[in-house]
C-alpha atoms as a PDB file:
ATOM      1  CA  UNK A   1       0.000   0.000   0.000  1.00  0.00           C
ATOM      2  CA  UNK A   2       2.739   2.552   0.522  1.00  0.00           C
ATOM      3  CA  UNK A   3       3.916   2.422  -3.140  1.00  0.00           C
ATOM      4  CA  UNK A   4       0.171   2.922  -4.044  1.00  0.00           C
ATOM      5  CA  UNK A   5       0.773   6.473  -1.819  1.00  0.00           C
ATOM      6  CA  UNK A   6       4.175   6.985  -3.075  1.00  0.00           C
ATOM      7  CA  UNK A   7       2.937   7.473  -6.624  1.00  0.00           C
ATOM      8  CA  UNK A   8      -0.210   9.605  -5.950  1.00  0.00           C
ATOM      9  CA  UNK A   9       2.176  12.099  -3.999  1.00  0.00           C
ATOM     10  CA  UNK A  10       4.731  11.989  -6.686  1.00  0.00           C
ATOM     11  CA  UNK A  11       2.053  12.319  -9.090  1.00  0.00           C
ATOM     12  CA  UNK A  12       0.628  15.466  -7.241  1.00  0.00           C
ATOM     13  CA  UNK A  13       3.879  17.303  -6.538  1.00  0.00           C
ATOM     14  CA  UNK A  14       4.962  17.021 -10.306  1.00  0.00           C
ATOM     15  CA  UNK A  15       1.619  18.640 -11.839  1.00  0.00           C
ATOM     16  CA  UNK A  16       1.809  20.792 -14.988  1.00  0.00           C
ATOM     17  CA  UNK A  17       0.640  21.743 -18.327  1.00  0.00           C
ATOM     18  CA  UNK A  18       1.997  19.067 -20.312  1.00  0.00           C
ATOM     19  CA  UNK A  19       0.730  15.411 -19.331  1.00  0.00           C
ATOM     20  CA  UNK A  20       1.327  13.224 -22.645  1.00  0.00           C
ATOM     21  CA  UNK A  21       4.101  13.153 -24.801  1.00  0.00           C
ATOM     22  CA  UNK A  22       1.773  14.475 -27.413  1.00  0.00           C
ATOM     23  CA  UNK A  23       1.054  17.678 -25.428  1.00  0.00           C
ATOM     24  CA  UNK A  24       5.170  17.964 -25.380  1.00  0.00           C
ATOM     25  CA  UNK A  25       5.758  17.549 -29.309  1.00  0.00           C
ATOM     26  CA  UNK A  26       2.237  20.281 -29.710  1.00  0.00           C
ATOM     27  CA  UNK A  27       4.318  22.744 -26.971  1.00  0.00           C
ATOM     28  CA  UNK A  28       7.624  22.404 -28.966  1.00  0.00           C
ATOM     29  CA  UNK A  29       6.050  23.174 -32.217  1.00  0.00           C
ATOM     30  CA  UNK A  30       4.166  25.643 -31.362  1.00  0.00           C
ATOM     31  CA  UNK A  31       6.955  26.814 -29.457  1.00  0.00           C
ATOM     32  CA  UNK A  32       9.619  26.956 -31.789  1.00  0.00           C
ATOM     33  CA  UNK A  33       8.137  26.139 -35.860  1.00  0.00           C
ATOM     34  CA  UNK A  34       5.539  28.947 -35.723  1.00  0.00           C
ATOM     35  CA  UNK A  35       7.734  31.888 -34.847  1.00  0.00           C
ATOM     36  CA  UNK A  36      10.644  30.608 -37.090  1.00  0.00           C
ATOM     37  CA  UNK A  37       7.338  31.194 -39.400  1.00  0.00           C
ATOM     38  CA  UNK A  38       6.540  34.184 -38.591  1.00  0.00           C
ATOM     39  CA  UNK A  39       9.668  35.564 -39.072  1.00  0.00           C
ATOM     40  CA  UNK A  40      10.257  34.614 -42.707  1.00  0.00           C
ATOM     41  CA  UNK A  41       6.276  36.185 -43.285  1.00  0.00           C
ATOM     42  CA  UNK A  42       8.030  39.360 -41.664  1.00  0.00           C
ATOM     43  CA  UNK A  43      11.139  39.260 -43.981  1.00  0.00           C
ATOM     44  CA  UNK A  44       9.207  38.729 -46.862  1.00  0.00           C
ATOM     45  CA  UNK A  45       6.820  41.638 -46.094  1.00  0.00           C
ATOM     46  CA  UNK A  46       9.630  43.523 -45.729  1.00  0.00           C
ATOM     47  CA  UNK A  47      11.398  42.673 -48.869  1.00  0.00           C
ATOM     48  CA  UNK A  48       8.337  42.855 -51.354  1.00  0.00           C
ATOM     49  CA  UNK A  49       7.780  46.104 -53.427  1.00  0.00           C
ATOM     50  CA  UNK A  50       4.134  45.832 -53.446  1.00  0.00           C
ATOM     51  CA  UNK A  51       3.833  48.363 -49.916  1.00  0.00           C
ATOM     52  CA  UNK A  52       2.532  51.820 -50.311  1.00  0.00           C
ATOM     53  CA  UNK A  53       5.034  54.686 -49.996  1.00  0.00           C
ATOM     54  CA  UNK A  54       4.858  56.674 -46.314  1.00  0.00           C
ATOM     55  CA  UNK A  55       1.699  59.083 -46.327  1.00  0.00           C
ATOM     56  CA  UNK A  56       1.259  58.755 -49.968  1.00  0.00           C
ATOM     57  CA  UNK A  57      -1.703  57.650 -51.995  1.00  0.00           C
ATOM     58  CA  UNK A  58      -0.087  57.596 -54.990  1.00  0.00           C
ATOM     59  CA  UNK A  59       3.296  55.551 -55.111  1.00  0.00           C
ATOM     60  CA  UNK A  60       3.746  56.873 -58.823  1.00  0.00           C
ATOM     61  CA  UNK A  61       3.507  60.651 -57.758  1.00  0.00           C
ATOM     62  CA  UNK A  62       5.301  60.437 -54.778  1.00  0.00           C
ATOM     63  CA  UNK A  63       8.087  58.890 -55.982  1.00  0.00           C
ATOM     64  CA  UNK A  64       8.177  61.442 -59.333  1.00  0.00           C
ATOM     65  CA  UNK A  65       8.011  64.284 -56.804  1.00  0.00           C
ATOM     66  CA  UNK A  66      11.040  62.674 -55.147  1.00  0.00           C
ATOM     67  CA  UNK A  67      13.265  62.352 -58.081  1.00  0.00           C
ATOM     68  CA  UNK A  68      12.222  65.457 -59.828  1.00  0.00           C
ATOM     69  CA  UNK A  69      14.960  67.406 -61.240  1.00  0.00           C
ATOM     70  CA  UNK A  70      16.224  70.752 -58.887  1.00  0.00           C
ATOM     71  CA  UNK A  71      15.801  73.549 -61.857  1.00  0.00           C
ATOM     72  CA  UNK A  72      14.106  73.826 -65.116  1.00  0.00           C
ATOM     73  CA  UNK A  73      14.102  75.541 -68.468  1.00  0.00           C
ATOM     74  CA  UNK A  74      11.047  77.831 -69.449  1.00  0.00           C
ATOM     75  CA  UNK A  75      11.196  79.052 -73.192  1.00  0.00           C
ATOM     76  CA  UNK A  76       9.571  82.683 -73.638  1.00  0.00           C
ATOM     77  CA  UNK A  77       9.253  84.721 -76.511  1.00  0.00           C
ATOM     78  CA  UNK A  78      12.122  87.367 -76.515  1.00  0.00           C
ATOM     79  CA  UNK A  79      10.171  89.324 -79.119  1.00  0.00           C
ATOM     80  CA  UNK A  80       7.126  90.131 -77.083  1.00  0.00           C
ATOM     81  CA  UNK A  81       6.395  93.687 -76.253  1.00  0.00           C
ATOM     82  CA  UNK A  82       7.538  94.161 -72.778  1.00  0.00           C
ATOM     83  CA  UNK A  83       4.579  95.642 -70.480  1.00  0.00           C
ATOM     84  CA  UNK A  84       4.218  98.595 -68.779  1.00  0.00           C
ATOM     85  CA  UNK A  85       4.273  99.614 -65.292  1.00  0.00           C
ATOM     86  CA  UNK A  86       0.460 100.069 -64.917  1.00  0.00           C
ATOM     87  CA  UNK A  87      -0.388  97.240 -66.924  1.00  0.00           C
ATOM     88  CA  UNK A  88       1.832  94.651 -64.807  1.00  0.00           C
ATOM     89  CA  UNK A  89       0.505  96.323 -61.335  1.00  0.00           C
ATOM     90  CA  UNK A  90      -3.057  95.661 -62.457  1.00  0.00           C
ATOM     91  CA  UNK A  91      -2.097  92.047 -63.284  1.00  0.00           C
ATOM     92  CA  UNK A  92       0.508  91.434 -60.304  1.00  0.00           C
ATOM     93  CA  UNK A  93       0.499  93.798 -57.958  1.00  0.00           C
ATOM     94  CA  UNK A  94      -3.368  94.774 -57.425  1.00  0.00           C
ATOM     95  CA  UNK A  95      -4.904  92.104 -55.213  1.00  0.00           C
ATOM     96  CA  UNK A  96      -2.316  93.642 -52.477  1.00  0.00           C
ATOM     97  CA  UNK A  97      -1.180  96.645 -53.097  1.00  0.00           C
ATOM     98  CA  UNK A  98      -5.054  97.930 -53.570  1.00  0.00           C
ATOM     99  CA  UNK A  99      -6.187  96.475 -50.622  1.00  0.00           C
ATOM    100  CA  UNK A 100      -3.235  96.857 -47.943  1.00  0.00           C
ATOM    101  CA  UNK A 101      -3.793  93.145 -47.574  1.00  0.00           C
ATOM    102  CA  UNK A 102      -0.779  91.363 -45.401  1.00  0.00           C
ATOM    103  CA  UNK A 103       0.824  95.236 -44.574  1.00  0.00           C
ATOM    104  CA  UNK A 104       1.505  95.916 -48.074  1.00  0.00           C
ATOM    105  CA  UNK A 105       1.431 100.029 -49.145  1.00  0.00           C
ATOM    106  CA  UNK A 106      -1.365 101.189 -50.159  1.00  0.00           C
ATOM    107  CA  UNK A 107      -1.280 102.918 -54.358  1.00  0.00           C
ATOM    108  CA  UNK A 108      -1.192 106.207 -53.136  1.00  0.00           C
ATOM    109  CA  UNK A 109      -0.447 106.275 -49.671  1.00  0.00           C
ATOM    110  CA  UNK A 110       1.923 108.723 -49.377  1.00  0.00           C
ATOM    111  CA  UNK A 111       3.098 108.694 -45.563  1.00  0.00           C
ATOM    112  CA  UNK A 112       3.347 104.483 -46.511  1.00  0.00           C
ATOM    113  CA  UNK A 113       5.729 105.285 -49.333  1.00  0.00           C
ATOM    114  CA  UNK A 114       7.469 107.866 -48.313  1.00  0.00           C
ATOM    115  CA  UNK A 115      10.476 106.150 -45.984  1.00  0.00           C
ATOM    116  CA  UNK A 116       9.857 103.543 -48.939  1.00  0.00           C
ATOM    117  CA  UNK A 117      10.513 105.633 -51.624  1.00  0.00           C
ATOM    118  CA  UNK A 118      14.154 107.127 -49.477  1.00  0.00           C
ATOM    119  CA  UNK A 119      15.696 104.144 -49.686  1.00  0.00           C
ATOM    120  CA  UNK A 120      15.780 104.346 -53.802  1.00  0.00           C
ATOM    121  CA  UNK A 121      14.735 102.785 -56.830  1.00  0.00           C
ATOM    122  CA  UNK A 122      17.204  99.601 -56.597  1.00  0.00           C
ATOM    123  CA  UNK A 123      16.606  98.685 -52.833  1.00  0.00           C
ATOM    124  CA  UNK A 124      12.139  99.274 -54.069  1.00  0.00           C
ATOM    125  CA  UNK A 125      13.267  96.498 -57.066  1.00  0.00           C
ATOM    126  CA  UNK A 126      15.250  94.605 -55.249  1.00  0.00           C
ATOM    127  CA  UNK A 127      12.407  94.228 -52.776  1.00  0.00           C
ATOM    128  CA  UNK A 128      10.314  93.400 -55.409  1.00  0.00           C
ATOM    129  CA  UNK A 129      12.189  90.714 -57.039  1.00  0.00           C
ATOM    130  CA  UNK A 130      13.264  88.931 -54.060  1.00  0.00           C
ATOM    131  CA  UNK A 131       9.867  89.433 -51.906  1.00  0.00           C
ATOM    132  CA  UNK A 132      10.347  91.223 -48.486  1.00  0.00           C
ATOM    133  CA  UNK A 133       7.864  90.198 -45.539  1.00  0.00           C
ATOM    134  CA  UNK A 134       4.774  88.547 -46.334  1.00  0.00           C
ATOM    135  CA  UNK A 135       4.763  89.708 -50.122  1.00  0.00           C
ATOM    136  CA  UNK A 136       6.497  86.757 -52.195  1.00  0.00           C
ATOM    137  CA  UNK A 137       9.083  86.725 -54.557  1.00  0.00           C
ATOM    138  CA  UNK A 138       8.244  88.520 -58.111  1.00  0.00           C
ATOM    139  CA  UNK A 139      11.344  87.436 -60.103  1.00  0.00           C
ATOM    140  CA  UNK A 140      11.329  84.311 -62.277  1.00  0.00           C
ATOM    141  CA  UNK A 141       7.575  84.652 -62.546  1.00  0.00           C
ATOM    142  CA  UNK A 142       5.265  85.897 -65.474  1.00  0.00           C
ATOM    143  CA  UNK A 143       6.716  89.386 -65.936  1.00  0.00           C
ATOM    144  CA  UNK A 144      10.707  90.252 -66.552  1.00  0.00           C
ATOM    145  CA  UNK A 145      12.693  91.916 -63.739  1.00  0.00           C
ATOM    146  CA  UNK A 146      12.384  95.246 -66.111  1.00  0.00           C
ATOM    147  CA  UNK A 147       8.774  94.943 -66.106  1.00  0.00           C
ATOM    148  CA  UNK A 148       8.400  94.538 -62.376  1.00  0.00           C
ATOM    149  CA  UNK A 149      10.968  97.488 -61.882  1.00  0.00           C
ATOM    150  CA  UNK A 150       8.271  99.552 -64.263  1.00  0.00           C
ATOM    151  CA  UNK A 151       5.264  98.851 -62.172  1.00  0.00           C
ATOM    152  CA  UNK A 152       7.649  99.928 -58.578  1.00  0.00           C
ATOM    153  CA  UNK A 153       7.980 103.214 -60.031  1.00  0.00           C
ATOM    154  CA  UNK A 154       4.188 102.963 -61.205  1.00  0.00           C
ATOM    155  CA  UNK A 155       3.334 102.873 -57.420  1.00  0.00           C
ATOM    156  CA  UNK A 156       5.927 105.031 -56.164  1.00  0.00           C
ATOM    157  CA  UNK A 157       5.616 107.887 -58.329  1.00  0.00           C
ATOM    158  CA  UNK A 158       1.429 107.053 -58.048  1.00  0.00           C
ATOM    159  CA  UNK A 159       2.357 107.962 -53.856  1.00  0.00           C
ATOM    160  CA  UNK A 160       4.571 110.726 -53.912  1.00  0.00           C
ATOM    161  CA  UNK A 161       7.890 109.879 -55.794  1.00  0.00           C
ATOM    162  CA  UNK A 162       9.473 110.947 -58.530  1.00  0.00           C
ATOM    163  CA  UNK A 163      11.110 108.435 -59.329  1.00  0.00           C
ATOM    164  CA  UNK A 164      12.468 107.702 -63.822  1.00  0.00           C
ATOM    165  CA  UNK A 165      10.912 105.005 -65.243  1.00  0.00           C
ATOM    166  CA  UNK A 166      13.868 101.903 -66.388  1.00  0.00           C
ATOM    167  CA  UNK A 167      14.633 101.544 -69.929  1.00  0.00           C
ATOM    168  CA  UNK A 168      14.688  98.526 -71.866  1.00  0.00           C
ATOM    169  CA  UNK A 169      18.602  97.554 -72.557  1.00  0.00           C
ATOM    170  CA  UNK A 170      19.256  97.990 -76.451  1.00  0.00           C
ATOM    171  CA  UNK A 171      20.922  94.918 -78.167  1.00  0.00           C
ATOM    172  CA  UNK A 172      24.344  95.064 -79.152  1.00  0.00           C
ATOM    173  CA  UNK A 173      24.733  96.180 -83.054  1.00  0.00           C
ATOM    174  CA  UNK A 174      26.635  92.635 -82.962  1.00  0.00           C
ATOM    175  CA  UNK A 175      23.702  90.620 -82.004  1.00  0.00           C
ATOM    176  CA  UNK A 176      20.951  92.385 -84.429  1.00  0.00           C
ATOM    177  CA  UNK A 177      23.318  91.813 -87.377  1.00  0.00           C
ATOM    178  CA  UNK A 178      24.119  88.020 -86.529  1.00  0.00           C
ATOM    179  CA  UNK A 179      20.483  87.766 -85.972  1.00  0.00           C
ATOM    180  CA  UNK A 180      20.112  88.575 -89.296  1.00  0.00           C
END
């Protein structure tokens, strides 16, 4: 009878999870074949090319915008009849400088021009072309730096100054004859 209680005691001390030696194979598979699993799912994931790009919803687009060049080329027509100073205000300058919108001058605010107007014709274009405050840069855009140096003394001398309207640069005598 004492072996009888030997084994239930034994039996009751050693208690666990795993019973059968089929319960032991299911604990080492599970415990060892599904991550190695897992982990090549993972890799593969990782590897494929079909995942969308970061925050984009089109991979095409995105990646475009990524490899687009720095600078570009824009072809204009040298021959076209360069605008005038009132003409490029009411196409460029209007929307801001009618308004006062963003702390831009007023046309025709003369105490808003004046200190303006001190500082001279190159430092007014200059502001122009390379944007000062909240007003953006003009140069490069749809009008030539001539043309935008037109409509600054448009406003200037519409406020108070007195400022000489720029002449367009004559072409060399060289360059009109090899033209021809």
């Amino acid at each position: 009878m004492s072996d009888n209680r030997h084994a239930n005691v034994h039996d009751e001390a050693h208690t666990g999870p795993i019973k059968t030696p089929k319960q032991l194979l299911l604990a080492v598979f599970f415990s060892f074949v599904v991550p190695v699993f897992a982990i090549i799912g993972l890799v593969y994931y990782v590897t494929s090319n079909s995942k969308p790009a970061a925050g984009a919803v089109n991979v095409e687009k995105a990646v475009a915008t990524r490899i687009e060049k720095v600078g570009s080329i824009e072809i204009r027509d040298a021959n076209r009849q360069l605008k005038g100073g009132e003409e490029v205000f009411k196409a460029q300058c209007t929307a801001c400088h009618s308004t006062g919108a963003a702390g831009a001058p007023k046309l025709g605010d003369i105490a808003a021009w004046a200190p303006r107007i001190k500082t001279g014709y190159e430092a007014l274009l200059a502001s122009a072309v390379k944007g000062k405050g909240a007003m953006g840069a003009q140069g490069g855009g749809d009008f030539e730096a001539l043309e935008i140096g037109r409509a600054v003394v448009y406003m200037a001398n519409a406020s108070g100054g007195k400022l000489e309207e720029p002449k367009a640069v004559a072409a060399p005598a060289a360059a009109v004859s090899a033209a021809k």
